[in-house]
PDB file of N, CA and C in Angstrom:
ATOM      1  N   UNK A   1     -13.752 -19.684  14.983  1.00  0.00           N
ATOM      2  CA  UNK A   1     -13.394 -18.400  14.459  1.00  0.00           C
ATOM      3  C   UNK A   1     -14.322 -17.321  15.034  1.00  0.00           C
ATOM      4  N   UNK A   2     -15.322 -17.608  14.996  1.00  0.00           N
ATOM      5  CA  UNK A   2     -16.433 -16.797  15.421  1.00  0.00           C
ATOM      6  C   UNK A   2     -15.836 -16.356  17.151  1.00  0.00           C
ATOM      7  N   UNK A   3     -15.394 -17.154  18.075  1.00  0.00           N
ATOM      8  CA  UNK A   3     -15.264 -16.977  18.925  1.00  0.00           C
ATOM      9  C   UNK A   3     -14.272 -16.071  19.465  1.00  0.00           C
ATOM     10  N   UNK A   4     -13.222 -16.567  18.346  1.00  0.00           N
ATOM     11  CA  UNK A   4     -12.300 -15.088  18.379  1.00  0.00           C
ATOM     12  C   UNK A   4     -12.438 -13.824  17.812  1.00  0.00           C
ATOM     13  N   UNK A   5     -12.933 -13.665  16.906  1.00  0.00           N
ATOM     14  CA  UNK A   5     -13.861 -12.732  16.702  1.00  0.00           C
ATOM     15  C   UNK A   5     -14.436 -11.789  17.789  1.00  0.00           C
ATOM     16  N   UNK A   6     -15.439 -12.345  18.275  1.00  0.00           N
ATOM     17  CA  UNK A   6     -16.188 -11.672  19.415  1.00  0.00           C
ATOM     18  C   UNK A   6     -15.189 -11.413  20.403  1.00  0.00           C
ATOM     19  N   UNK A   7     -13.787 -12.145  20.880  1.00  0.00           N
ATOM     20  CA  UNK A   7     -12.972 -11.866  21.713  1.00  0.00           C
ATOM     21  C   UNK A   7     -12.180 -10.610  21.036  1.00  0.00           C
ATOM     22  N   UNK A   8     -12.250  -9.875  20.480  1.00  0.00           N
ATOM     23  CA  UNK A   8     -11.344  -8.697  19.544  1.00  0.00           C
ATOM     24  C   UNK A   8     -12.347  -7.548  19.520  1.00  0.00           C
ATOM     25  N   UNK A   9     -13.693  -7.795  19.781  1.00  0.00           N
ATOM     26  CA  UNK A   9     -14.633  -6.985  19.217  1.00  0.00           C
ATOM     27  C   UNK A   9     -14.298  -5.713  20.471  1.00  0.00           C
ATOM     28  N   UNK A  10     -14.680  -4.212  20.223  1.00  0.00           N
ATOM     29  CA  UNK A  10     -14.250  -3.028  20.654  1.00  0.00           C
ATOM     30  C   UNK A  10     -15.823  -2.836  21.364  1.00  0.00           C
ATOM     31  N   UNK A  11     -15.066  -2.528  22.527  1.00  0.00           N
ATOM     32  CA  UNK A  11     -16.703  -1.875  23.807  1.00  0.00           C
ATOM     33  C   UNK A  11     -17.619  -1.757  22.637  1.00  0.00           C
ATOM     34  N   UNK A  12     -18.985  -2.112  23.062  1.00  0.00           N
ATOM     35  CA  UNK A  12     -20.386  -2.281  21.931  1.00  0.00           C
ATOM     36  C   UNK A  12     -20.706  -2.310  20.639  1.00  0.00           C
ATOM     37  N   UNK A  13     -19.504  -3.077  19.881  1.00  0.00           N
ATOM     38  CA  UNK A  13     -19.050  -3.310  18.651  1.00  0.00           C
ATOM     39  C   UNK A  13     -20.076  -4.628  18.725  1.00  0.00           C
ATOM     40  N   UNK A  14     -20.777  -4.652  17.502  1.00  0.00           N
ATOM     41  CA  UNK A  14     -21.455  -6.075  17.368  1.00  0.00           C
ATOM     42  C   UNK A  14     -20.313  -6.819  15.983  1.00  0.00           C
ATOM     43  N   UNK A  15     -20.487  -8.171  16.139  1.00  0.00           N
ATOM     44  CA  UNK A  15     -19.924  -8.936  15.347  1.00  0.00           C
ATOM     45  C   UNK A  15     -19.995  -8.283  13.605  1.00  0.00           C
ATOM     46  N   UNK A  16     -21.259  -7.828  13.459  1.00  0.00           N
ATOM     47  CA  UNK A  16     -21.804  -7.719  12.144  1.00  0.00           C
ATOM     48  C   UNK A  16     -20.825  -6.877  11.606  1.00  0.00           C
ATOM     49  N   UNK A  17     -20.993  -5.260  12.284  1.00  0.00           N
ATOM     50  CA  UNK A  17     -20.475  -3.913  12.162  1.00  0.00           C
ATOM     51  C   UNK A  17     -18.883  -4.386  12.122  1.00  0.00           C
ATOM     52  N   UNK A  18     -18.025  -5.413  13.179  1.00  0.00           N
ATOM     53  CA  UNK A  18     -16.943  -6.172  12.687  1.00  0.00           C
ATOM     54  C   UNK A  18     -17.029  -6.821  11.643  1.00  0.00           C
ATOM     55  N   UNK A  19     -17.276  -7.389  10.923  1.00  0.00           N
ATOM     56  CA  UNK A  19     -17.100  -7.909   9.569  1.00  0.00           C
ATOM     57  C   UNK A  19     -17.281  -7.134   8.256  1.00  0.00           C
ATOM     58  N   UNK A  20     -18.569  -6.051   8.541  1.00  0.00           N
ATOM     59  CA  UNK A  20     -18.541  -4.972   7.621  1.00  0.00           C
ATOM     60  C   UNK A  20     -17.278  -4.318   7.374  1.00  0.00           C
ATOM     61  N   UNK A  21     -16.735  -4.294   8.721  1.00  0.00           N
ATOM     62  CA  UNK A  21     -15.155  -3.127   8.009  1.00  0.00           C
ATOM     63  C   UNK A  21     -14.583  -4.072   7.558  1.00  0.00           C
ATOM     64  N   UNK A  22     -14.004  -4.851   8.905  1.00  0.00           N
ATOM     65  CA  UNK A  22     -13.481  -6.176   7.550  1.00  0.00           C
ATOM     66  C   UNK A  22     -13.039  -6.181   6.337  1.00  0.00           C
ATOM     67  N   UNK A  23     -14.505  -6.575   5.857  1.00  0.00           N
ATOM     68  CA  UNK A  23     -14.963  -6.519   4.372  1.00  0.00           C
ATOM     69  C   UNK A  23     -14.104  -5.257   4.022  1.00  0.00           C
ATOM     70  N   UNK A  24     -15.097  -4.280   4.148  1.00  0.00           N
ATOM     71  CA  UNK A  24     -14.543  -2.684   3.633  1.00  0.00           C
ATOM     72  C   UNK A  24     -12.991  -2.848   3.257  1.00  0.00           C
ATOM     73  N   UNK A  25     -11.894  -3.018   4.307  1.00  0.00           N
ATOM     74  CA  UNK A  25     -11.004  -2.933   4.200  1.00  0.00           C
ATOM     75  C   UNK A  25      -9.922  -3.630   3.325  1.00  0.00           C
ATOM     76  N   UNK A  26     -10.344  -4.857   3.400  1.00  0.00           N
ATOM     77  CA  UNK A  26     -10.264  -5.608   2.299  1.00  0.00           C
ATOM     78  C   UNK A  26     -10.250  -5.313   1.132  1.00  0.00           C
ATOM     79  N   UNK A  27     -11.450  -5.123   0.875  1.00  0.00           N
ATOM     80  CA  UNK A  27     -12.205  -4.282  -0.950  1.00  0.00           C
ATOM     81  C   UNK A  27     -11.072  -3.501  -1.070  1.00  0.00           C
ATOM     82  N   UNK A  28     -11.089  -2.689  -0.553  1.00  0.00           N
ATOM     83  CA  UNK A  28      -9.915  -1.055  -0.255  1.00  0.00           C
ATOM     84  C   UNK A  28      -8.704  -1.831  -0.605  1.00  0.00           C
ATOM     85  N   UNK A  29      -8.207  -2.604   0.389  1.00  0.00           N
ATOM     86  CA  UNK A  29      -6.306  -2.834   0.130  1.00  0.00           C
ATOM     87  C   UNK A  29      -6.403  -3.485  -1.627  1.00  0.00           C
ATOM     88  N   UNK A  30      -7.236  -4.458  -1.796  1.00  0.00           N
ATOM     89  CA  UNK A  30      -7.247  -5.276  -3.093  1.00  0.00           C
ATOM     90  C   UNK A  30      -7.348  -4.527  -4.593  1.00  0.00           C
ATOM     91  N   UNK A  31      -8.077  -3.412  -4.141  1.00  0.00           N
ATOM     92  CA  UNK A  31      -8.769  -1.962  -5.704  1.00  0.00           C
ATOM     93  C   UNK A  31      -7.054  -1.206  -5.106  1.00  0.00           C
ATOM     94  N   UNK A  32      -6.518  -1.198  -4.033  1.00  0.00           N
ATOM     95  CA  UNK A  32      -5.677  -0.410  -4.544  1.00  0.00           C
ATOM     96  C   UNK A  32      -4.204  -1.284  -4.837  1.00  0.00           C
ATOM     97  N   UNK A  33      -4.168  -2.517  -4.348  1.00  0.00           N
ATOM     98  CA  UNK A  33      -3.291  -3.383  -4.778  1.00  0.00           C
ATOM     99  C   UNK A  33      -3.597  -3.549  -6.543  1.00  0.00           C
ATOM    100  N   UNK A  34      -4.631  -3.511  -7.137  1.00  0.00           N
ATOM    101  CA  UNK A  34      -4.994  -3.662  -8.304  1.00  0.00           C
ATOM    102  C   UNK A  34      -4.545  -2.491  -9.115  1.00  0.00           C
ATOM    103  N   UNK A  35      -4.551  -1.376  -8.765  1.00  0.00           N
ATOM    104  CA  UNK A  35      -4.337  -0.132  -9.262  1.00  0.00           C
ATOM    105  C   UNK A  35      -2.797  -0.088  -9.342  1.00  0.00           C
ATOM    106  N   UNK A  36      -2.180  -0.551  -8.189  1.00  0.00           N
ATOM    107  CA  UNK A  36      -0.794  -0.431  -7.800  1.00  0.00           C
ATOM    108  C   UNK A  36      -0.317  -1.417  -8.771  1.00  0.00           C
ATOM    109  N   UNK A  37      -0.561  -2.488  -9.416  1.00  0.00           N
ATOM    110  CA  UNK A  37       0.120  -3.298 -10.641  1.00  0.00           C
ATOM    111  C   UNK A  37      -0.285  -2.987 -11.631  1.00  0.00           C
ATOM    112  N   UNK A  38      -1.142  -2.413 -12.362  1.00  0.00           N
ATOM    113  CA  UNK A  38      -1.823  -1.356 -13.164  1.00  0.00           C
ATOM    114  C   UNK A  38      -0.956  -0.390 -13.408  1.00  0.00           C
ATOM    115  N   UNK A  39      -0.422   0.456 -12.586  1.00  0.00           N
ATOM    116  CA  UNK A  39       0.103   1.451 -12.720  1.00  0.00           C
ATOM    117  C   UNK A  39       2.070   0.726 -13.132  1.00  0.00           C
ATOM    118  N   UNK A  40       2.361  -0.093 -12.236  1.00  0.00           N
ATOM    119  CA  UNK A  40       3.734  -0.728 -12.441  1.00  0.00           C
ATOM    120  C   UNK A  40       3.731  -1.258 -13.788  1.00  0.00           C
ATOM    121  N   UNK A  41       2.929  -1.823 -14.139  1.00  0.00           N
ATOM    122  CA  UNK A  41       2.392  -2.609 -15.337  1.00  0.00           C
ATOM    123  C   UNK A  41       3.003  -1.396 -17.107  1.00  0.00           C
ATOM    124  N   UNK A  42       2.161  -0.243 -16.407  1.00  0.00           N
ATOM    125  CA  UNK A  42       1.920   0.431 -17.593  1.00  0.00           C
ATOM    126  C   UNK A  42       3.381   1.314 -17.830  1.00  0.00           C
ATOM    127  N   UNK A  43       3.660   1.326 -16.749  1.00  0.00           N
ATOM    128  CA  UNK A  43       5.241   1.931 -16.394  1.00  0.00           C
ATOM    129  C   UNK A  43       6.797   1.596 -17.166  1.00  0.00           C
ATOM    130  N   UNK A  44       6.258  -0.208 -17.046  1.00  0.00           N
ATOM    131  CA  UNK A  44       7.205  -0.856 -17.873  1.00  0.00           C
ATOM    132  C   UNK A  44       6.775  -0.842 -19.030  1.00  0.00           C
ATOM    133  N   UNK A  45       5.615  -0.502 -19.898  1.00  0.00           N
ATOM    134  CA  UNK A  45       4.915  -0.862 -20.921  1.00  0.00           C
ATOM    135  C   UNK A  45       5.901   0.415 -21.408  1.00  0.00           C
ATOM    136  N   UNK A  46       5.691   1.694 -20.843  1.00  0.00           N
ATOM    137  CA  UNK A  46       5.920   2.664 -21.304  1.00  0.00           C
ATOM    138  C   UNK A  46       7.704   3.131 -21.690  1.00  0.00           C
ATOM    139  N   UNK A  47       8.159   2.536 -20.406  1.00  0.00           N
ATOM    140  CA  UNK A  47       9.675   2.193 -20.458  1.00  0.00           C
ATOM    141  C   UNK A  47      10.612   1.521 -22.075  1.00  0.00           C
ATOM    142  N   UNK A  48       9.321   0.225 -22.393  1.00  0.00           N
ATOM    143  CA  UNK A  48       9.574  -0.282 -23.502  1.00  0.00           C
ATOM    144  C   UNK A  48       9.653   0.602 -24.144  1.00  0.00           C
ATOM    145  N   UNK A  49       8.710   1.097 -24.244  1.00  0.00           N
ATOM    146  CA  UNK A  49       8.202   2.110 -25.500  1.00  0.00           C
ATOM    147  C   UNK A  49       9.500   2.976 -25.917  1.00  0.00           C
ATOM    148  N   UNK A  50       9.779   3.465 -24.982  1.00  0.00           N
ATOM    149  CA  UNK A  50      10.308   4.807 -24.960  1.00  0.00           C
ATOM    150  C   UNK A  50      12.341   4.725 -25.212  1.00  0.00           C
ATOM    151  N   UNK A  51      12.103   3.268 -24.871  1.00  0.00           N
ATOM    152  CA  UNK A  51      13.452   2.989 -24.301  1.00  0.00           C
ATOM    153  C   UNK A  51      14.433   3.851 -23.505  1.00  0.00           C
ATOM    154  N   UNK A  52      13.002   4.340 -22.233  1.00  0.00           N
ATOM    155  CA  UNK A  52      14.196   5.107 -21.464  1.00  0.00           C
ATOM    156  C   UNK A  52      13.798   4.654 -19.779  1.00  0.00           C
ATOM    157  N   UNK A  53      14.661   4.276 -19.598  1.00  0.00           N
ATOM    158  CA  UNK A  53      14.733   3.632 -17.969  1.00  0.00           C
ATOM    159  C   UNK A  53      15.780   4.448 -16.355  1.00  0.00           C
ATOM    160  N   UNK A  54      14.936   4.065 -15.499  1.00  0.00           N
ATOM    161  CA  UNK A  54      15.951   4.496 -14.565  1.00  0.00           C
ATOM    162  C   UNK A  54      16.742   3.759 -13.776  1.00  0.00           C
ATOM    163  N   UNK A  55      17.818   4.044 -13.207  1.00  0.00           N
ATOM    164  CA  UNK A  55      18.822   3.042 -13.167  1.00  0.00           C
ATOM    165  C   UNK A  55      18.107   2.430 -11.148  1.00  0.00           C
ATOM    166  N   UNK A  56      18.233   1.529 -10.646  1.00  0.00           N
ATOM    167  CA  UNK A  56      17.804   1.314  -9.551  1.00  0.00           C
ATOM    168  C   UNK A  56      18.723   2.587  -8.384  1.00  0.00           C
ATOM    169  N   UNK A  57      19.928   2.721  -8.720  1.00  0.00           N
ATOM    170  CA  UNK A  57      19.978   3.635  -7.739  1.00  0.00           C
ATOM    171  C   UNK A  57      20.156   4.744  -7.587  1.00  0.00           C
ATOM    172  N   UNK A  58      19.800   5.213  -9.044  1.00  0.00           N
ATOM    173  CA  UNK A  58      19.003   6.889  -9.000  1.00  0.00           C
ATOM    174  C   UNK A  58      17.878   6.813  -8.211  1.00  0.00           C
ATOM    175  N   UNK A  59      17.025   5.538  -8.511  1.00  0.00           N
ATOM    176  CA  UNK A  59      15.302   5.063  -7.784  1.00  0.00           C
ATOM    177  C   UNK A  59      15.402   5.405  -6.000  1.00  0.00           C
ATOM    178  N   UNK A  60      16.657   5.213  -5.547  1.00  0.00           N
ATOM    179  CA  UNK A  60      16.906   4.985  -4.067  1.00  0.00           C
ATOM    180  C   UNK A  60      17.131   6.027  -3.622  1.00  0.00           C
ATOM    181  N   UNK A  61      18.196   6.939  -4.423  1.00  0.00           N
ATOM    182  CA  UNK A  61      18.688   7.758  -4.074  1.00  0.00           C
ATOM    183  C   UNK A  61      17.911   8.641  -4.204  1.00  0.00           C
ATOM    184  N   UNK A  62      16.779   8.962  -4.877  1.00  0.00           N
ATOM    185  CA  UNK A  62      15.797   9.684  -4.970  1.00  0.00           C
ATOM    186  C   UNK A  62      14.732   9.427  -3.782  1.00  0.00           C
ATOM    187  N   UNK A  63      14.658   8.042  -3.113  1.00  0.00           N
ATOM    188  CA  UNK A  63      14.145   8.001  -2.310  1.00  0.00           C
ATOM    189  C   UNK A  63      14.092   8.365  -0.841  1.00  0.00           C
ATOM    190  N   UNK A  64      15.740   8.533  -1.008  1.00  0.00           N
ATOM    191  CA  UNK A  64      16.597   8.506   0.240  1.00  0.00           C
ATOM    192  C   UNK A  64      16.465  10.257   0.869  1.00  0.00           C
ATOM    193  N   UNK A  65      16.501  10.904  -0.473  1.00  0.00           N
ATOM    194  CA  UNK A  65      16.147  12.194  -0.717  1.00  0.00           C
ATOM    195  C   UNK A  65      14.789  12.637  -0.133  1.00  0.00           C
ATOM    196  N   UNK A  66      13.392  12.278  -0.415  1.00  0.00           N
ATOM    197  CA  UNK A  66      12.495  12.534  -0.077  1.00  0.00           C
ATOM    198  C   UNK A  66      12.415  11.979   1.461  1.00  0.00           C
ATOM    199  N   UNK A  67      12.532  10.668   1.926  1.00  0.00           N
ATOM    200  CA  UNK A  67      12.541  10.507   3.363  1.00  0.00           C
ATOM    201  C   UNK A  67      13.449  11.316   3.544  1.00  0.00           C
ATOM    202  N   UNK A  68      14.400  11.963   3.834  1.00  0.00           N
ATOM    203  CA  UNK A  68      15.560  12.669   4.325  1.00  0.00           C
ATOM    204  C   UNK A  68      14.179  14.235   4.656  1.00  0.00           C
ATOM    205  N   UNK A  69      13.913  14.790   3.774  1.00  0.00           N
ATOM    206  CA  UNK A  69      12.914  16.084   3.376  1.00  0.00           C
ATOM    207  C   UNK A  69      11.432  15.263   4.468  1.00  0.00           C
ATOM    208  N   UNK A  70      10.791  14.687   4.481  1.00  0.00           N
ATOM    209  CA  UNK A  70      10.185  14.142   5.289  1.00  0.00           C
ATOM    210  C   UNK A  70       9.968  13.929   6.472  1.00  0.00           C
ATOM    211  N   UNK A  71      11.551  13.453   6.749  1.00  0.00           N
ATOM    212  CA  UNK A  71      11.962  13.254   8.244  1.00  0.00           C
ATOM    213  C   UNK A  71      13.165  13.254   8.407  1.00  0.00           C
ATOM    214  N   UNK A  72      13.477  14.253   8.558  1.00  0.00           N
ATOM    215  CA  UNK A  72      14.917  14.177   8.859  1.00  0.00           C
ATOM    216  C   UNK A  72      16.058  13.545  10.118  1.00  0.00           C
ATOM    217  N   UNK A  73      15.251  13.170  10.368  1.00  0.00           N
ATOM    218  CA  UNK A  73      15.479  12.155  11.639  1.00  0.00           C
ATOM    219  C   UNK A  73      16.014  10.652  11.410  1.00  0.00           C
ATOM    220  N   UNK A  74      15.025   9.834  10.299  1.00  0.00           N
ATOM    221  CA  UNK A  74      14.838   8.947   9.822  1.00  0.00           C
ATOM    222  C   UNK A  74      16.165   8.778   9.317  1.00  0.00           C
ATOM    223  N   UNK A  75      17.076   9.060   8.303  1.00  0.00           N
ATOM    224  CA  UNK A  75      18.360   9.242   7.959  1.00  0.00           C
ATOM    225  C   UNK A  75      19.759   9.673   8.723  1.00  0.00           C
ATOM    226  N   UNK A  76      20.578   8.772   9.164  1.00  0.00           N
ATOM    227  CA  UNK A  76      21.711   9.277  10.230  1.00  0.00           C
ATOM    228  C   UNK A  76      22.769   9.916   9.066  1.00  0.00           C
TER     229      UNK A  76
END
């Protein structure tokens, strides 16, 4: 592993400073993967609550909407 490693490493990148981001990046995707079911979590909690839901393809069509405003390209 190590060896591929060092084969990936960027002009005067040491191994170390590679594993530090690594790391970093990691931490990062996982706190916000954590946040991101946290937030889905509390969503449905609240849904219960409230008994008010949205239908999946208002969800799309709302989505379809914002990429469209985004990029209008993206949408034929």
């Amino acid at each position: 592993m190590r060896r591929e490693a060092e084969a990936v490493l960027a002009e005067g990148e040491t191994l170390s400073a590679f594993m530090l981001e690594a790391l970093q990046k990691n931490i990062t995707q996982r706190r916000d993967q954590k946040a991101f079911i946290a937030r889905g979590l509390a969503s449905a909690a609240e849904a219960r609550r409230t008994d008010r839901y949205v239908s999946a393809e208002t969800v799309l069509q709302d989505l379809s909407t914002r990429l469209a405003r985004a990029n209008p390209k993206a949408i034929p």
